[in-house]
N, C-alpha and C. Protein backbone atom coordinates (compact mmCIF):
# COMPACT_ATOMS: atom_id res chain seq x y z
N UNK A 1 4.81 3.41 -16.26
CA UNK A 1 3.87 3.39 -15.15
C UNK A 1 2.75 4.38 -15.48
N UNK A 2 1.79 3.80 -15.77
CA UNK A 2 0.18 4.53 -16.02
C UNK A 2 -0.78 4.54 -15.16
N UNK A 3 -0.10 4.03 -13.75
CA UNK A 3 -1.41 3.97 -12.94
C UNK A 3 -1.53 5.55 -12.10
N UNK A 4 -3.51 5.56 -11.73
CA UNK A 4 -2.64 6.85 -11.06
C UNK A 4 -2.41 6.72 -9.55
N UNK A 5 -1.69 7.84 -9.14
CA UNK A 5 -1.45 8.14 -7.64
C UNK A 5 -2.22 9.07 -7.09
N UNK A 6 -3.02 9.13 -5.79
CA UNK A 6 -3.30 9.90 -4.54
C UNK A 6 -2.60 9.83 -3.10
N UNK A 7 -1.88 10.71 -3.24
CA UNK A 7 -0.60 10.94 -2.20
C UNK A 7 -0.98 11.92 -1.50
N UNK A 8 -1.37 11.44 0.09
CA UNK A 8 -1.96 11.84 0.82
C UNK A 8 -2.73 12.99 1.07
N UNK A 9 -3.52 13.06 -0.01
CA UNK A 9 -4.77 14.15 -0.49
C UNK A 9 -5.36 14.81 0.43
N UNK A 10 -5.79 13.72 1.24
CA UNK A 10 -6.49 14.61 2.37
C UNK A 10 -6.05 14.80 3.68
N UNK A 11 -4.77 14.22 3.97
CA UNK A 11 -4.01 14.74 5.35
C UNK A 11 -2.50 14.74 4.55
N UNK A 12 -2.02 15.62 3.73
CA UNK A 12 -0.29 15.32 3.31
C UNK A 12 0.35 16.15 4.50
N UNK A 13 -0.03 17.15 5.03
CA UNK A 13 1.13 17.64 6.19
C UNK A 13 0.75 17.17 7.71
N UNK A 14 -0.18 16.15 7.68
CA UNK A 14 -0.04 15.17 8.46
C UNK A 14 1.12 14.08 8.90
N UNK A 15 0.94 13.83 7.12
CA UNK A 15 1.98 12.73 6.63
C UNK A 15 3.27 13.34 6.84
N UNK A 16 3.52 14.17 7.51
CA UNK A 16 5.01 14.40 7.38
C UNK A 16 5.69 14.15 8.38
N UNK A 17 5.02 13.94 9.59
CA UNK A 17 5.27 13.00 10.48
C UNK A 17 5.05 11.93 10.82
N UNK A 18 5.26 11.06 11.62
CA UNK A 18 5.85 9.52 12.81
C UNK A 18 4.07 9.09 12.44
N UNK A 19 3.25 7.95 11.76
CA UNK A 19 2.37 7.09 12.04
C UNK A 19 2.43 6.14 11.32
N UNK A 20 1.31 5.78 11.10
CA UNK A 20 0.89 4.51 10.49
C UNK A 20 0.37 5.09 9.42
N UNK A 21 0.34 3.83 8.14
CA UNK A 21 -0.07 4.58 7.10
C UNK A 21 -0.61 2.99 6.50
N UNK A 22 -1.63 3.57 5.18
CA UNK A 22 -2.06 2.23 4.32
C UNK A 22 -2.53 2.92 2.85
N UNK A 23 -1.71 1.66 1.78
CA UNK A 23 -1.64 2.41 0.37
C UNK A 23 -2.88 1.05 -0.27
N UNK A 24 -4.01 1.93 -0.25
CA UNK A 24 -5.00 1.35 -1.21
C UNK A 24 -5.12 1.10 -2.92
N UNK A 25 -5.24 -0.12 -3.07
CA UNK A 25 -5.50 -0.22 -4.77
C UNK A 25 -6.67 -0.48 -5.22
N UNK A 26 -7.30 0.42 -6.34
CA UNK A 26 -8.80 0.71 -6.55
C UNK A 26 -8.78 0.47 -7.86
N UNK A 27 -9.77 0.16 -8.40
CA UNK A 27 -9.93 -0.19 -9.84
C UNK A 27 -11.57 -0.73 -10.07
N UNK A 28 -12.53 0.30 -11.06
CA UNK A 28 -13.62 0.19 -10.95
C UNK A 28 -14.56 0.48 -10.09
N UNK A 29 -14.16 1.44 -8.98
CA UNK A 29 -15.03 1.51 -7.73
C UNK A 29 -14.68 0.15 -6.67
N UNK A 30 -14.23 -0.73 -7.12
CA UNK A 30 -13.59 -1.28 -5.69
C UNK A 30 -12.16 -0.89 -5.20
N UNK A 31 -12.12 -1.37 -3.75
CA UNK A 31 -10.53 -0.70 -3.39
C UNK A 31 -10.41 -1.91 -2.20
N UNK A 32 -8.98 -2.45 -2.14
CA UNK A 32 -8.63 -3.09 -1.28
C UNK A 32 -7.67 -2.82 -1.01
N UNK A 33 -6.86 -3.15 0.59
CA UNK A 33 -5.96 -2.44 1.44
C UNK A 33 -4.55 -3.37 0.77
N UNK A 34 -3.60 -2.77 0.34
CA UNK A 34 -2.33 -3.25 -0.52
C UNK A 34 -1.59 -3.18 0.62
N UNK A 35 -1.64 -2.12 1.39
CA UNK A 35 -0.20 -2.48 2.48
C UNK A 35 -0.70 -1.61 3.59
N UNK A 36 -0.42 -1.86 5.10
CA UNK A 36 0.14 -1.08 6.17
C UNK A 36 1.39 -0.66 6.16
N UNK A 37 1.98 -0.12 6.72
CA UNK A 37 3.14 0.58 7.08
C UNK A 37 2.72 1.06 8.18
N UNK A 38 4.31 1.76 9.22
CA UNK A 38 4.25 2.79 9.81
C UNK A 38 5.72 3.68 9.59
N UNK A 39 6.07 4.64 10.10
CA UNK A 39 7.32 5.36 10.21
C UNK A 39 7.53 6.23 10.89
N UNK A 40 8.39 6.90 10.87
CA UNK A 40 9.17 8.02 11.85
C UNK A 40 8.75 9.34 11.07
N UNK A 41 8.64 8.86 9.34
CA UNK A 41 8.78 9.87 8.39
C UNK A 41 7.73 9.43 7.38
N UNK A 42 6.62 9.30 7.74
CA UNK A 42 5.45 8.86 6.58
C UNK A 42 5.44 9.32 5.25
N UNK A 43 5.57 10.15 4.64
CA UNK A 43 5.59 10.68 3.97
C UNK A 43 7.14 10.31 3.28
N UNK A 44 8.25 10.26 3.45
CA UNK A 44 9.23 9.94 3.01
C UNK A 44 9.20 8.62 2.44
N UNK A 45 8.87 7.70 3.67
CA UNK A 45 8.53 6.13 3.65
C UNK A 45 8.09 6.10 2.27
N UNK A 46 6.71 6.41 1.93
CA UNK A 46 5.57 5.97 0.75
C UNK A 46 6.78 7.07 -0.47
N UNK A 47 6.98 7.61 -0.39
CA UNK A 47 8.02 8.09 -1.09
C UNK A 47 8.97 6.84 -1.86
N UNK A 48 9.60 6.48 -1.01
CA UNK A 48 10.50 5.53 -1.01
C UNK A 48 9.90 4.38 -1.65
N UNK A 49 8.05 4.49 -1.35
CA UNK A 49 7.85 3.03 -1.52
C UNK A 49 7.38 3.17 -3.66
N UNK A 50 7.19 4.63 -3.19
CA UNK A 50 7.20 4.66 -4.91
C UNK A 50 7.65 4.54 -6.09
N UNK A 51 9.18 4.83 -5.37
CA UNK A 51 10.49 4.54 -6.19
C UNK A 51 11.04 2.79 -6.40
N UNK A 52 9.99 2.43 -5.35
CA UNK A 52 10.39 0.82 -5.35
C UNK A 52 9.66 0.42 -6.48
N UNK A 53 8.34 0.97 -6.42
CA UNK A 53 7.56 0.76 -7.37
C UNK A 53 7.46 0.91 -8.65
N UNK A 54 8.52 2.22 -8.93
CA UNK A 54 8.69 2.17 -10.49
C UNK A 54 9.77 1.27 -10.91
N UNK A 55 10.84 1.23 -9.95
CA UNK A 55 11.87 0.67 -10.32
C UNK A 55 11.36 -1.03 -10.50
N UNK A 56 10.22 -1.85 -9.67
CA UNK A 56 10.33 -2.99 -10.24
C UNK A 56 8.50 -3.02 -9.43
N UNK A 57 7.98 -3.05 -10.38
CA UNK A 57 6.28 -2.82 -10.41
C UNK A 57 5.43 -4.53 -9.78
N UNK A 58 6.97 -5.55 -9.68
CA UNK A 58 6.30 -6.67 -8.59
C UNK A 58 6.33 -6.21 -7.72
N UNK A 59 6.77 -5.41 -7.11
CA UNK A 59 7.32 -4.84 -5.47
C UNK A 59 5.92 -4.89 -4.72
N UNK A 60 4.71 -4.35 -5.52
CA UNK A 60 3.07 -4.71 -4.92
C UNK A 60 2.64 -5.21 -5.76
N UNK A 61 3.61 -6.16 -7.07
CA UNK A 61 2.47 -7.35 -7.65
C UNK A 61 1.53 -6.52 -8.71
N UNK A 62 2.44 -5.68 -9.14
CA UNK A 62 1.71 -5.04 -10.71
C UNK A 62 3.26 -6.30 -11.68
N UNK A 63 2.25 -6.23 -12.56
CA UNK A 63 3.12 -7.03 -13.88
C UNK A 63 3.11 -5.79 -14.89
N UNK A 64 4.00 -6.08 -15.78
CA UNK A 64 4.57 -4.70 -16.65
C UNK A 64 3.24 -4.32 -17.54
N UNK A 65 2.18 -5.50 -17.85
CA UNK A 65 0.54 -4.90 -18.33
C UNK A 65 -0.23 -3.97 -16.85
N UNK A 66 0.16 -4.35 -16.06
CA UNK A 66 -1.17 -3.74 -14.94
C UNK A 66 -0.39 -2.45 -14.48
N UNK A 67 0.59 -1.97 -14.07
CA UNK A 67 1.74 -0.97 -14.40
C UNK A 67 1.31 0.00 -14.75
N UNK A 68 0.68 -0.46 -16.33
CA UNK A 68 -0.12 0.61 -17.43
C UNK A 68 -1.13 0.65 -17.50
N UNK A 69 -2.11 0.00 -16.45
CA UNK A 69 -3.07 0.44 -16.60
C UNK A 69 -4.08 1.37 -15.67
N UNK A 70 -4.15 2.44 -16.68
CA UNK A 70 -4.90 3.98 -16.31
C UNK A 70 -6.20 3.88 -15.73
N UNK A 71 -6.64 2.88 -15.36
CA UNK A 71 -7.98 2.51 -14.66
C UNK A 71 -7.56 2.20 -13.10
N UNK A 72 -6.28 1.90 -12.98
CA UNK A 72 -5.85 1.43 -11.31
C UNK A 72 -5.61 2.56 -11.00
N UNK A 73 -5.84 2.96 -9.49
CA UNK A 73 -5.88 3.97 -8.82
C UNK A 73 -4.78 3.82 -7.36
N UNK A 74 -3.36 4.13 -7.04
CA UNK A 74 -3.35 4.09 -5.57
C UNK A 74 -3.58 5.22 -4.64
N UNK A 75 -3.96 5.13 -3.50
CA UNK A 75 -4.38 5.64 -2.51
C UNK A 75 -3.12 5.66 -1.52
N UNK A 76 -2.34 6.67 -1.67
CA UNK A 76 -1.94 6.55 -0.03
C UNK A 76 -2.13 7.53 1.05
N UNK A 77 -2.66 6.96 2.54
CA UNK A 77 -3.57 7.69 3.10
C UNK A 77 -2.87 7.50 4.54
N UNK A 78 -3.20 8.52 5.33
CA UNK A 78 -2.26 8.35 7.07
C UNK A 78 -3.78 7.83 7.86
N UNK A 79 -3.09 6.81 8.44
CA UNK A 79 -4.08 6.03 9.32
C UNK A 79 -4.65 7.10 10.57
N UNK A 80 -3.40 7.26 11.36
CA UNK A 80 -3.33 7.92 12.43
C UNK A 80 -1.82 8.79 12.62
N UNK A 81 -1.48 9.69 13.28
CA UNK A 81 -0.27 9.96 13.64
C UNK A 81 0.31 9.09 15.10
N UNK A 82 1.53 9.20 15.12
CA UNK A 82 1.91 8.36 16.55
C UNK A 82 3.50 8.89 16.49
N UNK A 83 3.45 9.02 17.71
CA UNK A 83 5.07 9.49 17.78
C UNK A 83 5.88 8.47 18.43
N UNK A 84 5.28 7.39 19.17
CA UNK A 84 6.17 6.59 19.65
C UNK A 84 5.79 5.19 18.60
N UNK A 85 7.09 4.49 18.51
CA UNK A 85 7.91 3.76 17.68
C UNK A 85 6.83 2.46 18.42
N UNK A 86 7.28 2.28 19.19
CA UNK A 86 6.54 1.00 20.53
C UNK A 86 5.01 0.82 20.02
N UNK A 87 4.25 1.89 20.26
CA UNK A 87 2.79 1.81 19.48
C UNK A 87 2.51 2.08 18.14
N UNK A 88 2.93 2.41 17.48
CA UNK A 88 3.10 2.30 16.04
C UNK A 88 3.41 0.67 15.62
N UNK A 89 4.23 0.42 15.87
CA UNK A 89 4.48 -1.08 15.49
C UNK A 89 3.39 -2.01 16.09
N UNK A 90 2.79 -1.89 17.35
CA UNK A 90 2.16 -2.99 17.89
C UNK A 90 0.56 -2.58 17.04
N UNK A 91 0.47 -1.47 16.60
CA UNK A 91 -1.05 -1.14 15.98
C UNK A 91 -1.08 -1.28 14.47
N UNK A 92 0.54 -1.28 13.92
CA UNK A 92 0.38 -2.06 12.57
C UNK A 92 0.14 -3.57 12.45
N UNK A 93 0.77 -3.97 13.39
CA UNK A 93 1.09 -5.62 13.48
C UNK A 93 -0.90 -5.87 13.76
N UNK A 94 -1.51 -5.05 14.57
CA UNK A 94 -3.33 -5.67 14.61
C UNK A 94 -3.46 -5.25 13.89
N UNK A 95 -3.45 -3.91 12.86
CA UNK A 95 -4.14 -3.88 11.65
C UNK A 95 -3.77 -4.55 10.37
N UNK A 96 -2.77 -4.73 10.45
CA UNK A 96 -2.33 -5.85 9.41
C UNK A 96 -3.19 -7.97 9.58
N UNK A 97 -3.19 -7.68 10.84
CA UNK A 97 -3.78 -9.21 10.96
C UNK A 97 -5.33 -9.12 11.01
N UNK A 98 -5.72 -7.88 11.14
CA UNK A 98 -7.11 -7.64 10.94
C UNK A 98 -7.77 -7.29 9.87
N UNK A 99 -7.34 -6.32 9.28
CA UNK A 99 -7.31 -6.14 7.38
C UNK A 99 -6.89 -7.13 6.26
N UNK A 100 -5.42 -8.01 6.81
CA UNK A 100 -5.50 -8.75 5.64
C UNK A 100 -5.02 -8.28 4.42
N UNK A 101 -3.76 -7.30 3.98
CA UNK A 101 -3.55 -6.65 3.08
C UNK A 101 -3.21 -7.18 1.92
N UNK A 102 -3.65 -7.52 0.52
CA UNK A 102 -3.43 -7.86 -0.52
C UNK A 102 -1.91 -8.58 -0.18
N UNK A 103 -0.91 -7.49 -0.11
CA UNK A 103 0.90 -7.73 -0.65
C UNK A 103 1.70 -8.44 0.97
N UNK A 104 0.77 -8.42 2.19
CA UNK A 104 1.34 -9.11 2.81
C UNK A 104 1.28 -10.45 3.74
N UNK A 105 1.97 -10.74 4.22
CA UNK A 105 1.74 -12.35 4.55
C UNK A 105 1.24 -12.40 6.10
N UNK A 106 1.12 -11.53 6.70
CA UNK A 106 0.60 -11.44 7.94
C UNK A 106 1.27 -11.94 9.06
N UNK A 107 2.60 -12.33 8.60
CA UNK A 107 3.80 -12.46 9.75
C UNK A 107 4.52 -10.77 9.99
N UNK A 108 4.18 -10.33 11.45
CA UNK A 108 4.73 -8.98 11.19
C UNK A 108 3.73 -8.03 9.92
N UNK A 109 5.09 -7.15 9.05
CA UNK A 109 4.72 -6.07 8.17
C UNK A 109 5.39 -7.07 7.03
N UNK A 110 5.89 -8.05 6.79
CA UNK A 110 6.43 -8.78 5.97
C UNK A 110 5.99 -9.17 4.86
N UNK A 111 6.23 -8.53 3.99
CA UNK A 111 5.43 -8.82 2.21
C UNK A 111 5.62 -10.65 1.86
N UNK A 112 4.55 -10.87 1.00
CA UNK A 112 4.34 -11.88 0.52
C UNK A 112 5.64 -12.35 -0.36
N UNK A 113 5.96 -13.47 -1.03
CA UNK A 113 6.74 -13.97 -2.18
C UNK A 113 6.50 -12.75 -2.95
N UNK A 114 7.17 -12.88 -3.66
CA UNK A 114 6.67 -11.92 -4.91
C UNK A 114 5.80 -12.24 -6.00
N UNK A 115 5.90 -13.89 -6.00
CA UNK A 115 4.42 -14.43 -7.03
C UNK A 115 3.39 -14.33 -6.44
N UNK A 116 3.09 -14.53 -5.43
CA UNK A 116 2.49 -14.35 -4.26
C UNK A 116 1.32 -13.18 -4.31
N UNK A 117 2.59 -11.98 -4.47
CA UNK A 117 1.80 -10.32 -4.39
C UNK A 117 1.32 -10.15 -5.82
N UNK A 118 2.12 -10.89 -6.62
CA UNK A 118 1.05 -10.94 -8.12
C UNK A 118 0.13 -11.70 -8.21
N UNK A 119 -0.22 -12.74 -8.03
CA UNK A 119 -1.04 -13.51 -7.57
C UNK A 119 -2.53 -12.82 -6.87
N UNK A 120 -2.33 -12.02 -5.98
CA UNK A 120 -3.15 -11.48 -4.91
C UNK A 120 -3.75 -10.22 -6.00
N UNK A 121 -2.82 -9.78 -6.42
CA UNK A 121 -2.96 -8.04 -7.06
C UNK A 121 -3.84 -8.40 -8.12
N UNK A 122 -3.83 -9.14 -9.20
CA UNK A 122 -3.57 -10.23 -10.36
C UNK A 122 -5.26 -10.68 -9.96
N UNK A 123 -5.44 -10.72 -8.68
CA UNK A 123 -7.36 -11.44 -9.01
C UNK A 123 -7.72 -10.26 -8.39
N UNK A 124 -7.36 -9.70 -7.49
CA UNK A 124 -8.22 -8.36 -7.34
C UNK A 124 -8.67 -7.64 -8.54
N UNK A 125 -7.62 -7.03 -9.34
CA UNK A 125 -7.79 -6.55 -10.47
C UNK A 125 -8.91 -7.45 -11.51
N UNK A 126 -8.97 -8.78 -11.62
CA UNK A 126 -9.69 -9.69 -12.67
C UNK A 126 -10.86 -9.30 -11.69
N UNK A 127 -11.07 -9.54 -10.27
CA UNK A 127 -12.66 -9.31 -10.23
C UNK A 127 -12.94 -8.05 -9.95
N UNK A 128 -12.32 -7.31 -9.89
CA UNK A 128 -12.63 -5.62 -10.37
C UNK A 128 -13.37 -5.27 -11.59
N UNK A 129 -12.98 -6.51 -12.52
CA UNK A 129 -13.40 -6.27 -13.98
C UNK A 129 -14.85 -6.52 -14.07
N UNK A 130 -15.63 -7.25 -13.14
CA UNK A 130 -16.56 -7.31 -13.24
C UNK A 130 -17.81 -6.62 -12.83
């Protein structure tokens, strides 16, 4: 894994509590929104989601070439804080159907197929190149 990470740079002891969160993928000066989330434990969550990520790099639709490459950038950033569970979920579920996130299918927080999220990741990246 050669890509790099920004883990919550500009609010991390934000992130250590209950909100919403969204992990951006950038490459070339463009950036598009890869995922919403929310949690109890933001910061743990994207934690977790990193380990998903090394362990199998479809998880957001990197293939074992895009993985390595040192030009992709992720972003993960705290939307807002929220302590209740009830609004957290109902403000991911509109920002997810309003953003449109690369890796998910817009039922719920529910990720795409997994060809799907390569697929999506896979032309972002090709018209990045241009």
């Amino acid at each position: 894994m050669n890509i790099k990470i920004e883990f919550f740079n500009e609010n991390f002891i934000q992130a250590i509590g209950a909100g919403i969160y969204e992990i951006i993928v950038c490459k070339n000066n463009k950036c598009e929104v890869l995922y919403i989330g929310e949690s109890v434990f933001v910061l743990v969550r994207c934690a977790t989601h990193l380990y998903k990520l090394k362990k199998n790099p479809a998880y957001f639709g990197f293939t074992k070439d895009t993985i390595n490459d040192s030009d992709i950038k992720l972003i993960f950033n705290l939307i807002e804080n929220d302590d209740s569970k009830k609004a957290r979920i109902k403000k991911e579920i509109e920002l997810i159907k309003e953003i449109k996130p690369l890796t998910q299918s817009g039922i719920r927080d529910y990720h795409k197929d997994i060809e799907e999220r390569i697929i999506a990741l896979t032309n972002f990246i090709d018209d990045s190149n241009y």
